[in-house]
Protein backbone atom coordinates (compact mmCIF):
# COMPACT_ATOMS: atom_id res chain seq x y z
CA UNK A 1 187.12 81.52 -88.31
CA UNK A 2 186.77 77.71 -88.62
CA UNK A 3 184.13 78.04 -85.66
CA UNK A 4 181.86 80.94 -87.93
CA UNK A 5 181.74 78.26 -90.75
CA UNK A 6 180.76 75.26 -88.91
CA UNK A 7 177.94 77.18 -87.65
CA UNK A 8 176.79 79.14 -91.08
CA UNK A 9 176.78 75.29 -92.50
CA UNK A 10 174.90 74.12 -89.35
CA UNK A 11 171.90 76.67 -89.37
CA UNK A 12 172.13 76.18 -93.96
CA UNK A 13 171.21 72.63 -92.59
CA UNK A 14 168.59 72.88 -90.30
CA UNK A 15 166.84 75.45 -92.93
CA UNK A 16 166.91 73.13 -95.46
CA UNK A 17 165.40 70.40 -93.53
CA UNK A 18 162.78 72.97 -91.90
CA UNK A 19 161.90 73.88 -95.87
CA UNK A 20 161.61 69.95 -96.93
CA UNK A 21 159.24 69.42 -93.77
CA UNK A 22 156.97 72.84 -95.12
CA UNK A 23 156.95 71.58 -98.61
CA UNK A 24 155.73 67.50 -97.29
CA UNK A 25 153.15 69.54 -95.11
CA UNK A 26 152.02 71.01 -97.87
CA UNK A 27 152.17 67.72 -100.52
CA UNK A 28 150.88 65.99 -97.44
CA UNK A 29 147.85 68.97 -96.85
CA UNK A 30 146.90 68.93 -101.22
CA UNK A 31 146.85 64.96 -101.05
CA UNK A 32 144.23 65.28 -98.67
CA UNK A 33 142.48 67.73 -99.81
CA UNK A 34 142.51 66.08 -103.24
CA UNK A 35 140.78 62.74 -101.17
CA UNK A 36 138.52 64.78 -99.82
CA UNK A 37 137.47 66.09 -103.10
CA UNK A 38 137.40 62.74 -104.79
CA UNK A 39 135.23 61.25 -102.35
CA UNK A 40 132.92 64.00 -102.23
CA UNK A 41 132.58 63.61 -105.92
CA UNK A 42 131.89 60.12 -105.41
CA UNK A 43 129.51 60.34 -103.08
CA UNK A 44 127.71 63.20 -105.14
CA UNK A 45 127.56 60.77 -107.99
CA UNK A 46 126.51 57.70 -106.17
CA UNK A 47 123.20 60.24 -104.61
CA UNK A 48 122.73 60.90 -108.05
CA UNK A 49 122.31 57.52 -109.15
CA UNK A 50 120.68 57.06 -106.14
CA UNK A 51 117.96 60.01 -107.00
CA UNK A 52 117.67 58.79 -110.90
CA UNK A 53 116.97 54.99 -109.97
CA UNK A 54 114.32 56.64 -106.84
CA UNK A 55 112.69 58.75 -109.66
CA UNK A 56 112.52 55.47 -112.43
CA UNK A 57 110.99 53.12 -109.48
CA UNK A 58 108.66 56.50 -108.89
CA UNK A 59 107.44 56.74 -112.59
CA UNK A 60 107.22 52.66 -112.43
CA UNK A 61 104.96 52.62 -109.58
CA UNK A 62 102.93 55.22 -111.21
CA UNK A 63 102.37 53.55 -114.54
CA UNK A 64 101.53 50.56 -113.07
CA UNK A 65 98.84 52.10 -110.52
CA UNK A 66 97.59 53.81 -113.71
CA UNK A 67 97.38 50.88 -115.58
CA UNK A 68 95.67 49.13 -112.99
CA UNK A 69 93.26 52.25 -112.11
CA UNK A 70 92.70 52.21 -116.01
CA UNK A 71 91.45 48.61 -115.87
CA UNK A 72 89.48 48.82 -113.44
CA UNK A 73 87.41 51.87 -114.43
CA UNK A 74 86.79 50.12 -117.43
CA UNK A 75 85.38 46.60 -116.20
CA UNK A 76 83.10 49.24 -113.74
CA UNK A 77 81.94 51.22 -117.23
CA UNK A 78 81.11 47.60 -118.93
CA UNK A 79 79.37 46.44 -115.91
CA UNK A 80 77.36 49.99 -114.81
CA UNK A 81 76.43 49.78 -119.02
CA UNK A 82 75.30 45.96 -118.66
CA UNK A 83 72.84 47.22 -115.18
CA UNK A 84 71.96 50.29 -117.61
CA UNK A 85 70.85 48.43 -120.61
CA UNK A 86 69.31 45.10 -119.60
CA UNK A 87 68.54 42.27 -121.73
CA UNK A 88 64.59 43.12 -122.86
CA UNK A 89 62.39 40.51 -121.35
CA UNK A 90 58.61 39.87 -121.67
CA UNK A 91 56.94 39.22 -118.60
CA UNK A 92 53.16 39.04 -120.33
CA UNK A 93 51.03 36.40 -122.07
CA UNK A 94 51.60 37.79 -125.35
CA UNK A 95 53.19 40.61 -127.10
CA UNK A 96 54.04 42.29 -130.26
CA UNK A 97 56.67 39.25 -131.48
CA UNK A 98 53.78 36.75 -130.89
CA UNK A 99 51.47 38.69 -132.96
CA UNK A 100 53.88 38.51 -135.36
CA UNK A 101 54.31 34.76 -135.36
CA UNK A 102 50.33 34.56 -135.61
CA UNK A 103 50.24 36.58 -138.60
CA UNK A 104 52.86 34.14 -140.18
CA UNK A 105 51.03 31.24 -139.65
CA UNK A 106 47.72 32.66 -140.47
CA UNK A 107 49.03 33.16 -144.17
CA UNK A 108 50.56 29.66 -144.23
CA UNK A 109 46.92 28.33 -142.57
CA UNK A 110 44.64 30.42 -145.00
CA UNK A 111 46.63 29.17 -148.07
CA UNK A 112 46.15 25.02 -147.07
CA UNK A 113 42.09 25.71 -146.54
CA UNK A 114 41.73 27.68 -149.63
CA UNK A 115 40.39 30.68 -148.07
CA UNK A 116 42.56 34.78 -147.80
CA UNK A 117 41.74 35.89 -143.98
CA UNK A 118 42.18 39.97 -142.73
CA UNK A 119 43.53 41.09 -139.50
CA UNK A 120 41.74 43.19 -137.19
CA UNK A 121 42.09 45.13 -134.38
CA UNK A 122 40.16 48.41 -132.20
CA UNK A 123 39.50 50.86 -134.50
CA UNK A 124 40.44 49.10 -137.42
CA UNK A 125 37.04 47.27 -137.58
CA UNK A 126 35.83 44.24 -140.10
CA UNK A 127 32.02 44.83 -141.60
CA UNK A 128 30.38 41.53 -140.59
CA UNK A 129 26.96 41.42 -140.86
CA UNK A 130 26.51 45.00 -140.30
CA UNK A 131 28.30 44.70 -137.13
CA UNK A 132 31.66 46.64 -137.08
CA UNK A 133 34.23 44.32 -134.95
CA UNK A 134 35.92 44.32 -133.31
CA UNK A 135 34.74 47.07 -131.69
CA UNK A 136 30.87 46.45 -131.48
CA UNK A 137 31.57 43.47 -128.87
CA UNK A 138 34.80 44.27 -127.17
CA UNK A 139 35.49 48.49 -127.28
CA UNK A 140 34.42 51.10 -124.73
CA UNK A 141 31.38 52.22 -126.39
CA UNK A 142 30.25 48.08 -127.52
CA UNK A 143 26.82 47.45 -128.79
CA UNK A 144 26.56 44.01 -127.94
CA UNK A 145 27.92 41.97 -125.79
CA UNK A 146 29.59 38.39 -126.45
CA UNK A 147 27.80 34.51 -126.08
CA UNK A 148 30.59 31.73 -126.20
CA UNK A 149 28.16 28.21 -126.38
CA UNK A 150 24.99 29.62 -125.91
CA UNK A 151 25.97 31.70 -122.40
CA UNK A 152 26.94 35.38 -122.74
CA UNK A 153 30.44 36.12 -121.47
CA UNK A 154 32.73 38.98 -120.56
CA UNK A 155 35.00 39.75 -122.76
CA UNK A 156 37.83 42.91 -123.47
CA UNK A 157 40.67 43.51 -126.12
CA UNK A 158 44.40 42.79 -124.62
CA UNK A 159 47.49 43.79 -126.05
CA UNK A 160 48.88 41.66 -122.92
CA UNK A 161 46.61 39.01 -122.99
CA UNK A 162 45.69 40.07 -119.40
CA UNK A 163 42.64 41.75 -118.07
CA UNK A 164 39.80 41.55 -115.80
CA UNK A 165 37.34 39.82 -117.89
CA UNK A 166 36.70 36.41 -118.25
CA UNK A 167 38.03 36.23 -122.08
CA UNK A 168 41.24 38.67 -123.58
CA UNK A 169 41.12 38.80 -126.89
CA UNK A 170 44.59 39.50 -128.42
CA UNK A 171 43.94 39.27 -132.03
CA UNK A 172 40.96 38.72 -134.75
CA UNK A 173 41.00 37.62 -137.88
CA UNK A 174 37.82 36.92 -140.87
CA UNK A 175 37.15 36.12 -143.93
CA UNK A 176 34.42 38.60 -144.47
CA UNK A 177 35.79 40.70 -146.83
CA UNK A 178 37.58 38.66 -149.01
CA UNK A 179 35.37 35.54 -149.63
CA UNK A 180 34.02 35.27 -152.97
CA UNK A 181 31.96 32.02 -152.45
CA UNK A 182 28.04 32.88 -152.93
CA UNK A 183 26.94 31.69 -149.65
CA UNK A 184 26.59 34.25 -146.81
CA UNK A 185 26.76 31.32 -144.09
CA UNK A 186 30.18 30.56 -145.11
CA UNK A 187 31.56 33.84 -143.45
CA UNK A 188 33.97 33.14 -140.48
CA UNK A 189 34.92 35.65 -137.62
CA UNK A 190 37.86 34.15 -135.52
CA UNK A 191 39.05 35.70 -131.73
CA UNK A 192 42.32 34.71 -130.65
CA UNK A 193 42.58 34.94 -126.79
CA UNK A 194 43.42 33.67 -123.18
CA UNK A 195 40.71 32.12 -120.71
CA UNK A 196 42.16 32.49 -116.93
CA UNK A 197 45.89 32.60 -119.17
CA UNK A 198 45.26 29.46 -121.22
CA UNK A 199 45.36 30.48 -124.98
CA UNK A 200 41.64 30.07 -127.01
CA UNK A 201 40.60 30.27 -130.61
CA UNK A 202 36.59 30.97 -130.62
CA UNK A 203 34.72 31.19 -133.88
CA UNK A 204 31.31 32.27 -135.63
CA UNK A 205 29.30 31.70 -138.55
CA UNK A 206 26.39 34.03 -137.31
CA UNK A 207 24.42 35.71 -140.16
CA UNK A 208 22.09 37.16 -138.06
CA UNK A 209 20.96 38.90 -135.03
CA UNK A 210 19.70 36.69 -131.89
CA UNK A 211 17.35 37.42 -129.44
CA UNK A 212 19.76 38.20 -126.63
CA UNK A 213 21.63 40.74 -129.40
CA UNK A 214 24.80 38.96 -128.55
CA UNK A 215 27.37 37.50 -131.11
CA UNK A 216 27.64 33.83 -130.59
CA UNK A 217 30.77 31.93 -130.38
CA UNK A 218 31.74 28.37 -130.46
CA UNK A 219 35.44 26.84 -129.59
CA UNK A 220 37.13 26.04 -132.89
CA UNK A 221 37.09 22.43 -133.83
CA UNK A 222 39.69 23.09 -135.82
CA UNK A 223 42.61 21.38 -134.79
CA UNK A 224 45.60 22.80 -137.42
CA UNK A 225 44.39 26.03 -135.73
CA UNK A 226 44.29 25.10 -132.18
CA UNK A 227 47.40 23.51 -132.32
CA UNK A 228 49.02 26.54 -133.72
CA UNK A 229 47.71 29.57 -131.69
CA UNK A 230 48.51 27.31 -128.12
CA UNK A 231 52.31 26.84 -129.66
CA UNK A 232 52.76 30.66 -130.76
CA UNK A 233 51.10 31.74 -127.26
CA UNK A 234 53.96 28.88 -125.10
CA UNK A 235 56.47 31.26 -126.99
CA UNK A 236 57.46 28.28 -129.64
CA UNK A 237 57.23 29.20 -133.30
CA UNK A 238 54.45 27.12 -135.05
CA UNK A 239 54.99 25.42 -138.22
């Protein structure tokens, strides 16, 4: 009988220890598994971090190309507009701002010798003498050609000052209508122009027709008016 309980309290033994080794397994198998979990976590956080900072250095990169880009395009707008729209340069003689300077200094002028002077131009003619110029000496259909000292010339209106005569005549101015003084003779007819490109002022004082029908010319002796024209004409304002 002894025998039978030794052995019952052998084999309560062993089971005991047999249950203490399933439940460490188990403790043992759940700690694990609990690491495993924990370090999956971690590492799903730390490629998330990962992914976020990837996505901010993406978005950075972009901004900054686009910035750049954006720069760029916009110095290459400025400069295509400066090659589209250049700076407006005359390349003639003379040109609508020089007539304009003329005109200016022909009032000033007229005023100090005491006499009021038109402007005239093709098709906008003067009545001197019964000669309607500029046109009678210098348009397509001219009447009579032009004598500068005694020797008859070519001669052709110029907005450019240029042309394939000997004189361009850019501008003419008289008195004709406008004197009052008593004396026919003191009638003046001025053409401004350019002899092989250097600037001119010729003048006359004829009352009458010549025997070679031409209009006579002299240089102006005129200095005040020389001066002038030849300063207007360099492209300098004249006083």
């Amino acid at each position: 009988m002894k025998k039978i309980f030794i052995s019952l309290s052998v084999c309560i033994g062993l089971l005991s220890l047999a249950g203490c080794s399933k439940n460490e397994t188990k403790t043992t198998e759940k700690s694990s598994n609990e690491k495993i979990k924990v370090s999956e976590t971690y590492s799903t956080e730390k490629q998330s971090v990962s992914d976020t900072s990837s996505t901010e250095e993406t978005i950075s990169s972009s901004n900054d190309s686009s910035g750049s880009e954006t720069i760029v395009s916009s110095a290459s707008e400025e400069i295509n507009e400066s090659s589209e729209n250049p700076v407006s340069v005359s390349n003639t003689i003379w040109d609508a701002r020089k007539t304009g300077e003329l005109q200016a200094f022909m009032k000033n002028w007229e005023s100090v010798m005491g006499q009021s002077y038109n402007e005239y131009r093709p098709s906008n003619n003067v009545n001197y003498y019964g000669m309607q110029l500029p046109d009678d000496v210098l348009g397509a259909s001219k009447r009579n050609p032009i004598a500068v000292n005694d020797t008859i010339v070519s001669a052709e209106w110029s907005d450019s000052g240029e042309s394939a005569s000997e004189y361009s005549i850019v501008s003419v101015y008289s008195d004709a209508q406008t004197t009052h003084k008593p004396s026919a003779a003191d009638r003046h007819i001025y053409f401004f122009g350019f002899r092989g490109n250097q600037p001119v002022v010729l003048v006359s004082m004829q009352n009458q027709g010549m025997p070679d029908k031409a209009l006579h010319f002299n240089l102006t002796e005129n200095e005040s008016l020389n001066s002038g024209f030849q300063t207007i004409a360099a492209g300098n304002p004249a006083e």
